[in-house]
N, C-alpha and C. Protein backbone atom coordinates (compact mmCIF):
# COMPACT_ATOMS: atom_id res chain seq x y z
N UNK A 1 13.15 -23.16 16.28
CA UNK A 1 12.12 -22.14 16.36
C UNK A 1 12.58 -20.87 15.66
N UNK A 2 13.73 -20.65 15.80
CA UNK A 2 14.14 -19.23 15.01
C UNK A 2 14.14 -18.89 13.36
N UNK A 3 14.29 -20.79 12.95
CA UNK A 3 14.21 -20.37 11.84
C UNK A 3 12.93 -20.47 11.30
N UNK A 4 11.82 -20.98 11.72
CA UNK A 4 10.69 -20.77 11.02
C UNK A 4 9.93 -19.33 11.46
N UNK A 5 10.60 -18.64 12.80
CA UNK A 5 10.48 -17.31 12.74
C UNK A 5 10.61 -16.44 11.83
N UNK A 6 12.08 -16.64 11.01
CA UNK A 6 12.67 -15.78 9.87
C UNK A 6 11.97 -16.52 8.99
N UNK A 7 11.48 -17.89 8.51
CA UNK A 7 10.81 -18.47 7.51
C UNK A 7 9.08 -17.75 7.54
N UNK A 8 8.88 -17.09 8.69
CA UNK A 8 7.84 -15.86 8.53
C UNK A 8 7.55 -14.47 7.81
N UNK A 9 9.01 -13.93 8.11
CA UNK A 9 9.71 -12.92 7.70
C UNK A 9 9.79 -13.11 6.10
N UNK A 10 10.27 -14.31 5.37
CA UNK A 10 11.21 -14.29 4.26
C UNK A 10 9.34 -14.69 3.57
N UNK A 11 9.15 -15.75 3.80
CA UNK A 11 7.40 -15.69 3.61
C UNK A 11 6.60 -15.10 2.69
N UNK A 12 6.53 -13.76 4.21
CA UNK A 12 5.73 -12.88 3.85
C UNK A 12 6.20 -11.82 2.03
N UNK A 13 7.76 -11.63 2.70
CA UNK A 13 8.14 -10.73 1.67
C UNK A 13 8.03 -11.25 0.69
N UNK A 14 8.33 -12.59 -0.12
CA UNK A 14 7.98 -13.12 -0.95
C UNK A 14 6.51 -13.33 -1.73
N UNK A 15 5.43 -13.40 -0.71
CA UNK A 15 4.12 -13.26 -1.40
C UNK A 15 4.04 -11.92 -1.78
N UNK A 16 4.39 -10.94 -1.06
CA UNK A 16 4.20 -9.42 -1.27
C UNK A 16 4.99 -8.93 -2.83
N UNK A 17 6.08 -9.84 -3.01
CA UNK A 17 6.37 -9.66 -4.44
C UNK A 17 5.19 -10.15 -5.33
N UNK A 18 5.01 -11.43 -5.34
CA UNK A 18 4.58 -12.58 -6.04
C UNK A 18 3.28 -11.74 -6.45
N UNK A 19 2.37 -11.24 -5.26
CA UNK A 19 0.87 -10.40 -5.50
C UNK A 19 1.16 -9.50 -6.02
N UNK A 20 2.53 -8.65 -5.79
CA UNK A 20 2.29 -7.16 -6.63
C UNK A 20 3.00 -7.67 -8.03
N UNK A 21 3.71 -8.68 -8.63
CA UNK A 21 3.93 -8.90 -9.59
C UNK A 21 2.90 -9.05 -10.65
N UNK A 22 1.64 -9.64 -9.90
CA UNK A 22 0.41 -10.19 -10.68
C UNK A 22 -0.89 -9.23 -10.17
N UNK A 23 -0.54 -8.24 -10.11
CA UNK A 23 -1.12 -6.61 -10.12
C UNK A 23 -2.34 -6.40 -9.06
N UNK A 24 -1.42 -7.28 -7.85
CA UNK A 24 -2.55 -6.94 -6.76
C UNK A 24 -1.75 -6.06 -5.66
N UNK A 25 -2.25 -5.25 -4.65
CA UNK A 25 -1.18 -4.25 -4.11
C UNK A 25 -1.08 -4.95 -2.94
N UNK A 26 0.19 -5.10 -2.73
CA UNK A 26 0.56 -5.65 -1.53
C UNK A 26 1.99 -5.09 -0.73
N UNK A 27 1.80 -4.16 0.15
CA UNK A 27 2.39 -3.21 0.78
C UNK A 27 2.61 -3.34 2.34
N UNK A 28 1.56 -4.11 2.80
CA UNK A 28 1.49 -4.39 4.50
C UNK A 28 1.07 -3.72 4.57
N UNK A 29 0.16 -2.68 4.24
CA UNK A 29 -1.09 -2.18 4.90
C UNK A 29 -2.30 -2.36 5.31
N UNK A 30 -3.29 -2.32 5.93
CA UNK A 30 -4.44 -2.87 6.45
C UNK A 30 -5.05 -2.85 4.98
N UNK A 31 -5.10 -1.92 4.09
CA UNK A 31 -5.87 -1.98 2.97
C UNK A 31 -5.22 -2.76 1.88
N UNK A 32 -4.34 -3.08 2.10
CA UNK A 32 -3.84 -4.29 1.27
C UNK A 32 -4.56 -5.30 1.67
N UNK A 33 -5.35 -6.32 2.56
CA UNK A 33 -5.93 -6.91 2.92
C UNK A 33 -6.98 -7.27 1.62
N UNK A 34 -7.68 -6.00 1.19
CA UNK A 34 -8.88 -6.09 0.08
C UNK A 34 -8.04 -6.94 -0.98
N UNK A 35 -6.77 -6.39 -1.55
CA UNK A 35 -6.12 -7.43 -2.30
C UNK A 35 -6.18 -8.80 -2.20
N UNK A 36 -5.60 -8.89 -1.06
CA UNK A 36 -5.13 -10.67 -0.37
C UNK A 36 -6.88 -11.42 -0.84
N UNK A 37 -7.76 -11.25 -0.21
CA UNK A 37 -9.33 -10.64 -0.14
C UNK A 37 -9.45 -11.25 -1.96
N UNK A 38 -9.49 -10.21 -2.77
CA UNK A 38 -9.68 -10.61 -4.54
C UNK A 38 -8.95 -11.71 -4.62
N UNK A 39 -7.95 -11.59 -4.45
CA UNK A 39 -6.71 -12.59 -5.14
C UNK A 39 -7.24 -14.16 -4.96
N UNK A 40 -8.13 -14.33 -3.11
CA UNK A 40 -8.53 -15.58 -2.90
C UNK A 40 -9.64 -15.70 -3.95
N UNK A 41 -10.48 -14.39 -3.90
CA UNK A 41 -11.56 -14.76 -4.92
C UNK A 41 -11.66 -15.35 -6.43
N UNK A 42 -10.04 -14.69 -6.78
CA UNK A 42 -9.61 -14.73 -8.37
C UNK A 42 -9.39 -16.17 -8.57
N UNK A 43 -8.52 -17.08 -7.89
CA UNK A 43 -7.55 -17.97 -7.45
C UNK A 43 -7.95 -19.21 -6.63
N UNK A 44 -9.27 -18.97 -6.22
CA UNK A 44 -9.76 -20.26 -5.62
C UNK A 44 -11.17 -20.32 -5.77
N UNK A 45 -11.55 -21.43 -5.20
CA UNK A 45 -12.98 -21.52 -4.77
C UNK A 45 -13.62 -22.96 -4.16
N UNK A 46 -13.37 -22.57 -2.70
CA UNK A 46 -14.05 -23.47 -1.94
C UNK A 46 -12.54 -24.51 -1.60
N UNK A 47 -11.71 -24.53 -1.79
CA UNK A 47 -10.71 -25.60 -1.24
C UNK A 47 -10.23 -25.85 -2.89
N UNK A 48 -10.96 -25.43 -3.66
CA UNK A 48 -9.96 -25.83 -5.36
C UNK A 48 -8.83 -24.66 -5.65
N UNK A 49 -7.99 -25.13 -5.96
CA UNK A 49 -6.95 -23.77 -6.49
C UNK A 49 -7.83 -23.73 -8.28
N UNK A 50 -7.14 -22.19 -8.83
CA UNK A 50 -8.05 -22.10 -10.56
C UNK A 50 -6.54 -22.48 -10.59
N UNK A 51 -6.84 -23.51 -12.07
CA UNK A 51 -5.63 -23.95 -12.89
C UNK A 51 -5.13 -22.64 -13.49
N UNK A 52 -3.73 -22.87 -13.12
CA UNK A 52 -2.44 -21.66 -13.60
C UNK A 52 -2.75 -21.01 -12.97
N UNK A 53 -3.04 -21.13 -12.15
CA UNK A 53 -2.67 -19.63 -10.74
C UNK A 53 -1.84 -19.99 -9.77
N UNK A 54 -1.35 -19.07 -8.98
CA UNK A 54 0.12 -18.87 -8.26
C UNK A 54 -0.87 -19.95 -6.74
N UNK A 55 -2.05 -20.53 -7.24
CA UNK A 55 -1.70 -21.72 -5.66
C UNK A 55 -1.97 -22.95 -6.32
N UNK A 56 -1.89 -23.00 -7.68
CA UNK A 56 -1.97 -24.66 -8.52
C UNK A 56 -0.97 -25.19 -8.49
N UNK A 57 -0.19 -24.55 -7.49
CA UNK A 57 1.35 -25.23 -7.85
C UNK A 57 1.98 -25.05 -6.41
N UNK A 58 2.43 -25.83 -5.55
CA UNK A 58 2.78 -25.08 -3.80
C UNK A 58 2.11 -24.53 -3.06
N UNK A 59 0.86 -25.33 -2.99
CA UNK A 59 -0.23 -25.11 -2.30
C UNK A 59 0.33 -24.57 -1.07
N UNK A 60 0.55 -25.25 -0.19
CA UNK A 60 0.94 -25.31 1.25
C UNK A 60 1.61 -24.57 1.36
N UNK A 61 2.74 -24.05 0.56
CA UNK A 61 3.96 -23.23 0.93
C UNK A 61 3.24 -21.67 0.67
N UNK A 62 2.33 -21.49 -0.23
CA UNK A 62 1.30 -20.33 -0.66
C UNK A 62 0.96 -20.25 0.19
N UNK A 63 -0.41 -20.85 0.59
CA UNK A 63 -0.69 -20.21 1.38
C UNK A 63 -0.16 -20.51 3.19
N UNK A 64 0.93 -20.55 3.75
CA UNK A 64 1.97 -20.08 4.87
C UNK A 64 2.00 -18.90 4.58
N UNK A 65 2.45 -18.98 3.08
CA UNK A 65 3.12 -17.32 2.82
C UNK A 65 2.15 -16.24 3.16
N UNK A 66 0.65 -17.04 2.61
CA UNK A 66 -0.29 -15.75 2.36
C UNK A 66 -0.53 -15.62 4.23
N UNK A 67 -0.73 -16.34 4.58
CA UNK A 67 -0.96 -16.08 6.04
C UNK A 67 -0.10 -15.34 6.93
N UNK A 68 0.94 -15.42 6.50
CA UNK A 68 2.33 -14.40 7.59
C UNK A 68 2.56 -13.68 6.46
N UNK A 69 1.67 -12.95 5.40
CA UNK A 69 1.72 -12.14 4.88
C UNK A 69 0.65 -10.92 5.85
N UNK A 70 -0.53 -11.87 6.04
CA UNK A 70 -1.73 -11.17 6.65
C UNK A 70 -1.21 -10.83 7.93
N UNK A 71 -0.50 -11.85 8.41
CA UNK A 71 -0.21 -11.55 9.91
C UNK A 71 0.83 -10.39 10.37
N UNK A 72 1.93 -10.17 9.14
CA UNK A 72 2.66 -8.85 9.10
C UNK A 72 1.82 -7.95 8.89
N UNK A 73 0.69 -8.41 8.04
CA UNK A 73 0.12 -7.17 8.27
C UNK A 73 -0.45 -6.48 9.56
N UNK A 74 -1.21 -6.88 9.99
CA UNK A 74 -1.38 -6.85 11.06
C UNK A 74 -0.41 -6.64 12.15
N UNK A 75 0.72 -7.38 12.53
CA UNK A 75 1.71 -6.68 13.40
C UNK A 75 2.44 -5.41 13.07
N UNK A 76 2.41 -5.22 11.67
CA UNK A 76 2.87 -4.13 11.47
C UNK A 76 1.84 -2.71 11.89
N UNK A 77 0.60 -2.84 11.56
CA UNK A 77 -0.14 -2.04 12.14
C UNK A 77 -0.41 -2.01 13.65
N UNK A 78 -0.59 -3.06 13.92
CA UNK A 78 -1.30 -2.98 15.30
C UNK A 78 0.28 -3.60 16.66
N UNK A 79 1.08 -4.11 16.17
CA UNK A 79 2.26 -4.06 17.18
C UNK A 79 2.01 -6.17 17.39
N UNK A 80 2.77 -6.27 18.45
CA UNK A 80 2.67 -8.15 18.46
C UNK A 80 4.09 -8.37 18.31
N UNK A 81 4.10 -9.85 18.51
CA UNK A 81 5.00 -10.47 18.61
C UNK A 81 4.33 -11.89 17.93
N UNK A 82 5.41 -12.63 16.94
CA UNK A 82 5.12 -14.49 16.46
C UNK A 82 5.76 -14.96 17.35
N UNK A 83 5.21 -16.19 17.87
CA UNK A 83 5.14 -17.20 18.47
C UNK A 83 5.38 -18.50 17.50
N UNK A 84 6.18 -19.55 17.98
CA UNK A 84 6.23 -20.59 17.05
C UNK A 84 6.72 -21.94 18.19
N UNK A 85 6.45 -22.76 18.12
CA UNK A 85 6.30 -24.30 18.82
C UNK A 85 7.36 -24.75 17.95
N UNK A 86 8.87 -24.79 17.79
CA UNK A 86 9.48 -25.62 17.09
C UNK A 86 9.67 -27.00 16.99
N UNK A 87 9.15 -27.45 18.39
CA UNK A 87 9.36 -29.10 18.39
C UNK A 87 8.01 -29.60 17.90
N UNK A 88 6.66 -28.99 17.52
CA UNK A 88 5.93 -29.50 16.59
C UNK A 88 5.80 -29.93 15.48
N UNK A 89 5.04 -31.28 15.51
CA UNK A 89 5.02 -31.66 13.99
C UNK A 89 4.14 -30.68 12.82
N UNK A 90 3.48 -29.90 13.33
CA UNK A 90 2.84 -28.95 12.66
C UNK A 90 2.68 -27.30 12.94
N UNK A 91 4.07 -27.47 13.38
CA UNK A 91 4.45 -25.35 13.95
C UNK A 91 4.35 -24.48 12.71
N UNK A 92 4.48 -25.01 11.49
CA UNK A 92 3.81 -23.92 10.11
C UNK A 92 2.32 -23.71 10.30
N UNK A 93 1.53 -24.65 10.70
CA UNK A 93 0.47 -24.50 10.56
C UNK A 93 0.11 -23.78 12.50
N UNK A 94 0.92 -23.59 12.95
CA UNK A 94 0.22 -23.13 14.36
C UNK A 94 0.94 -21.96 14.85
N UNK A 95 1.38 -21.48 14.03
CA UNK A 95 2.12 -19.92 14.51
C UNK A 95 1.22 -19.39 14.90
N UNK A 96 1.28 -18.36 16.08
CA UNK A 96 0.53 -17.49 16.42
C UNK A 96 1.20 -15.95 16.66
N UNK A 97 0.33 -15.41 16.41
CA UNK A 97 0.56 -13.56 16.64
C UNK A 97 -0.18 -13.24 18.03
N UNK A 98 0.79 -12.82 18.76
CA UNK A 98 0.29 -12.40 20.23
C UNK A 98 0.17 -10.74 19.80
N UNK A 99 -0.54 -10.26 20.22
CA UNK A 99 -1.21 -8.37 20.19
C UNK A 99 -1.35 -8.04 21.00
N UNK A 100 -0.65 -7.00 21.46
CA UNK A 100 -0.37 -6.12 22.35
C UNK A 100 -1.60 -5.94 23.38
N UNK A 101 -2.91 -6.16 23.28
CA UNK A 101 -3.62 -6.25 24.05
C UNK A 101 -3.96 -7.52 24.79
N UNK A 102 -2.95 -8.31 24.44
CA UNK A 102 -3.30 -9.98 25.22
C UNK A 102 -3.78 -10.72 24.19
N UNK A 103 -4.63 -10.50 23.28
CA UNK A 103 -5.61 -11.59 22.29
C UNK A 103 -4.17 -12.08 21.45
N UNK A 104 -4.66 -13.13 20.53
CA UNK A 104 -4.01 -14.00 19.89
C UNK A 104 -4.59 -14.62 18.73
N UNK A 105 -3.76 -14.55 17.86
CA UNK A 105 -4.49 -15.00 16.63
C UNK A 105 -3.39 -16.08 15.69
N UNK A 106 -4.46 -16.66 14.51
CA UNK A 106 -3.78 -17.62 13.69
C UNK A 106 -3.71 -17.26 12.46
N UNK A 107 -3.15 -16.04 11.62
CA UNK A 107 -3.26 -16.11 10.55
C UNK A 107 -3.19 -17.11 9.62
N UNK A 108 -1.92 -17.95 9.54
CA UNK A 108 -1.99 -19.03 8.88
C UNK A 108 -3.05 -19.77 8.75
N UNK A 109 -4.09 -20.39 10.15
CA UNK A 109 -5.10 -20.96 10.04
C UNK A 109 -6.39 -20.18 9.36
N UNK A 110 -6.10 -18.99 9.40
CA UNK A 110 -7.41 -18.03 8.97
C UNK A 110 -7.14 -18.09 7.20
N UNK A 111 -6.56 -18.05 6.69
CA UNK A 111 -5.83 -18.09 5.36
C UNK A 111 -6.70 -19.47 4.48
N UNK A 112 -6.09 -20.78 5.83
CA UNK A 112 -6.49 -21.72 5.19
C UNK A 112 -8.05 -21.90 5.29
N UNK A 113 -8.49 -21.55 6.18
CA UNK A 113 -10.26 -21.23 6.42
C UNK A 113 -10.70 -20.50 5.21
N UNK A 114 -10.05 -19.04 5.00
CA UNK A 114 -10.48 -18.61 3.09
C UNK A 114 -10.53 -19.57 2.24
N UNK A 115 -9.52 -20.42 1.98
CA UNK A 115 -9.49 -21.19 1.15
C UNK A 115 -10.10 -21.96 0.90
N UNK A 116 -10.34 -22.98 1.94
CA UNK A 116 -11.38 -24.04 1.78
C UNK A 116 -12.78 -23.87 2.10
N UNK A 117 -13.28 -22.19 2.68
CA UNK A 117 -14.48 -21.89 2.71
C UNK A 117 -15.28 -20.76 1.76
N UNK A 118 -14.29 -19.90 1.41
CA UNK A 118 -14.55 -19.44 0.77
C UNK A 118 -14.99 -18.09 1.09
N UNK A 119 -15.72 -17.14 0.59
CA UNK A 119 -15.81 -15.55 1.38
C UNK A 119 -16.34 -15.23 2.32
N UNK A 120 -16.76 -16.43 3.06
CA UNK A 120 -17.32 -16.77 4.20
C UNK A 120 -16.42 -16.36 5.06
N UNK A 121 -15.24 -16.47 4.85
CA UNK A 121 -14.10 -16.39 5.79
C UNK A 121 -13.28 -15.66 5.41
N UNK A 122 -13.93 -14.41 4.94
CA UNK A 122 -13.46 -13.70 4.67
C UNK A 122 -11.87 -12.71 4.91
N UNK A 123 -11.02 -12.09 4.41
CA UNK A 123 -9.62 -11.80 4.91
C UNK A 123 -9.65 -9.88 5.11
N UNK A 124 -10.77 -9.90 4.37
CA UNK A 124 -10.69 -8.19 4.63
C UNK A 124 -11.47 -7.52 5.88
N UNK A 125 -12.61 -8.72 6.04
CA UNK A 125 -13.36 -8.95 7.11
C UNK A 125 -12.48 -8.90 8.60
N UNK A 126 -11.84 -9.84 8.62
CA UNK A 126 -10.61 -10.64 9.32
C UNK A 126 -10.11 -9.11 9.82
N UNK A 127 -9.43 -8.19 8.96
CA UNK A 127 -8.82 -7.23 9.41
C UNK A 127 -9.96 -6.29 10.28
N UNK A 128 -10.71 -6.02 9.76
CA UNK A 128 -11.70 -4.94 10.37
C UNK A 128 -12.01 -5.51 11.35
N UNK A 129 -12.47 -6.60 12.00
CA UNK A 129 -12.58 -7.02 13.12
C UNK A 129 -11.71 -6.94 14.16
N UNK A 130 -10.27 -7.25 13.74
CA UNK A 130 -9.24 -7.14 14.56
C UNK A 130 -8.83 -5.49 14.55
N UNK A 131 -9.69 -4.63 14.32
CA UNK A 131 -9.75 -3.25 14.08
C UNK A 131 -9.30 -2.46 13.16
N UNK A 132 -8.33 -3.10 12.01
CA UNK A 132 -7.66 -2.52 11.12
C UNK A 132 -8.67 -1.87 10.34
N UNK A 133 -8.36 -0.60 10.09
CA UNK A 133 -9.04 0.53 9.30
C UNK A 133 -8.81 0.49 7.96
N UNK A 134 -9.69 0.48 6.95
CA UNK A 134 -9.21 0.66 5.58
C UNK A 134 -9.57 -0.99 4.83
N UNK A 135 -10.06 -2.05 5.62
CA UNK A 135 -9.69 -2.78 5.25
C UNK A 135 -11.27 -3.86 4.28
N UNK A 136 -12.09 -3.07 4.79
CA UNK A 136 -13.63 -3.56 4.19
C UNK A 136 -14.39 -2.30 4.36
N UNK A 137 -15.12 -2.13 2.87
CA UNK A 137 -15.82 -1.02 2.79
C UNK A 137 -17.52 -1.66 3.34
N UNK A 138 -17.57 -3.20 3.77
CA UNK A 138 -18.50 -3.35 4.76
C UNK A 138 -18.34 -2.74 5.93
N UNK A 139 -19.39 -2.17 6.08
CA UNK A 139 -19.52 -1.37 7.42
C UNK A 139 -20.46 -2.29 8.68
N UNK A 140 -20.77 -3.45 7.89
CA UNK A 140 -21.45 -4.42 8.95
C UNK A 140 -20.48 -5.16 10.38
N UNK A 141 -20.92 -4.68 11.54
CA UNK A 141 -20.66 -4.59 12.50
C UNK A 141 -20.44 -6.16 13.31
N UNK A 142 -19.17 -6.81 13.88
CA UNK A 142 -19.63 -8.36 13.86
C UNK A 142 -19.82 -8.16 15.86
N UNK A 143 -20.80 -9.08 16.12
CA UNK A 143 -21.09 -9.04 17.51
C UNK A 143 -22.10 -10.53 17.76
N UNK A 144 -22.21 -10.81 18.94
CA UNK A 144 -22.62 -11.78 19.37
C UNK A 144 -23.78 -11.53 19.99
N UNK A 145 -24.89 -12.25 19.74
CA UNK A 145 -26.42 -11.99 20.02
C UNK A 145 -26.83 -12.28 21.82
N UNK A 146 -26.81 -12.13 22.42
CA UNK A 146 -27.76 -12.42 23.82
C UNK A 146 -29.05 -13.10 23.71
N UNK A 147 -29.25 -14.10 24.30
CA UNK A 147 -30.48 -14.70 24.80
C UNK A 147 -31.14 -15.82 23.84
């Protein structure tokens, strides 16, 4: 378990190069999110990676990265702790971020939901919901209907 903890850690920092190498800003800030956000737009569509882009090649290991990229983000703003199941056959894909208010989330799984859905599932969205400021200049409000 510890090491796919630090395999979170090492991850993240690595996409955060990889995006700002290929001139998207990636800092761990909530508004870095809009980046993560383009980059899926630039780079995929619908579950296809675009040929010669940084997920035509290490799909899986991309996007982990991009997901405990999002998810630092997020703990870095908002506080948390990762969680990881090491005796699972699938603990990359089920890390979770516990938040200081009790809730719990899957970046990794939210990552792969962008991917294969597309802006539907959105990542800048993703932040503003979980309250991060800065992170969608939609101001549309998400809530659940009654009756």
């Amino acid at each position: 378990m510890a090491s796919l903890l630090d395999d979170i850690h090492t991850s993240a920092q690595w996409i955060a190069r990889a995006l700002n190498s290929s001139g998207y800003k990636a800092d761990f800030t909530p508004g870095s999110l809009r980046d993560v956000e383009r980059f899926m737009d630039e780079r995929s569509d619908h579950g296809i990676a675009v040929a010669g882009g940084l997920l035509a090649t290490g799909l899986g290991p991309s996007l982990f990265a991009l997901g405990t990229y999002v998810g630092e983000t997020v703990r870095q703003t908002l506080g948390g702790a990762w969680a990881a199941d090491g005796d699972d056959s699938t603990a990359e894909m089920v890390i979770a971020l516990h938040l200081p208010d009790g809730s719990i989330i899957w970046p990794v799984q939210r990552v792969i939901k962008r991917f294969r859905n597309g802006p539907e599932d959105s990542i800048a969205l993703y932040g503003a919901a979980l309250g991060l400021t800065g992170t969608s200049t939609n101001r549309r409000r998400w809530f659940r209907r009654r009756g």
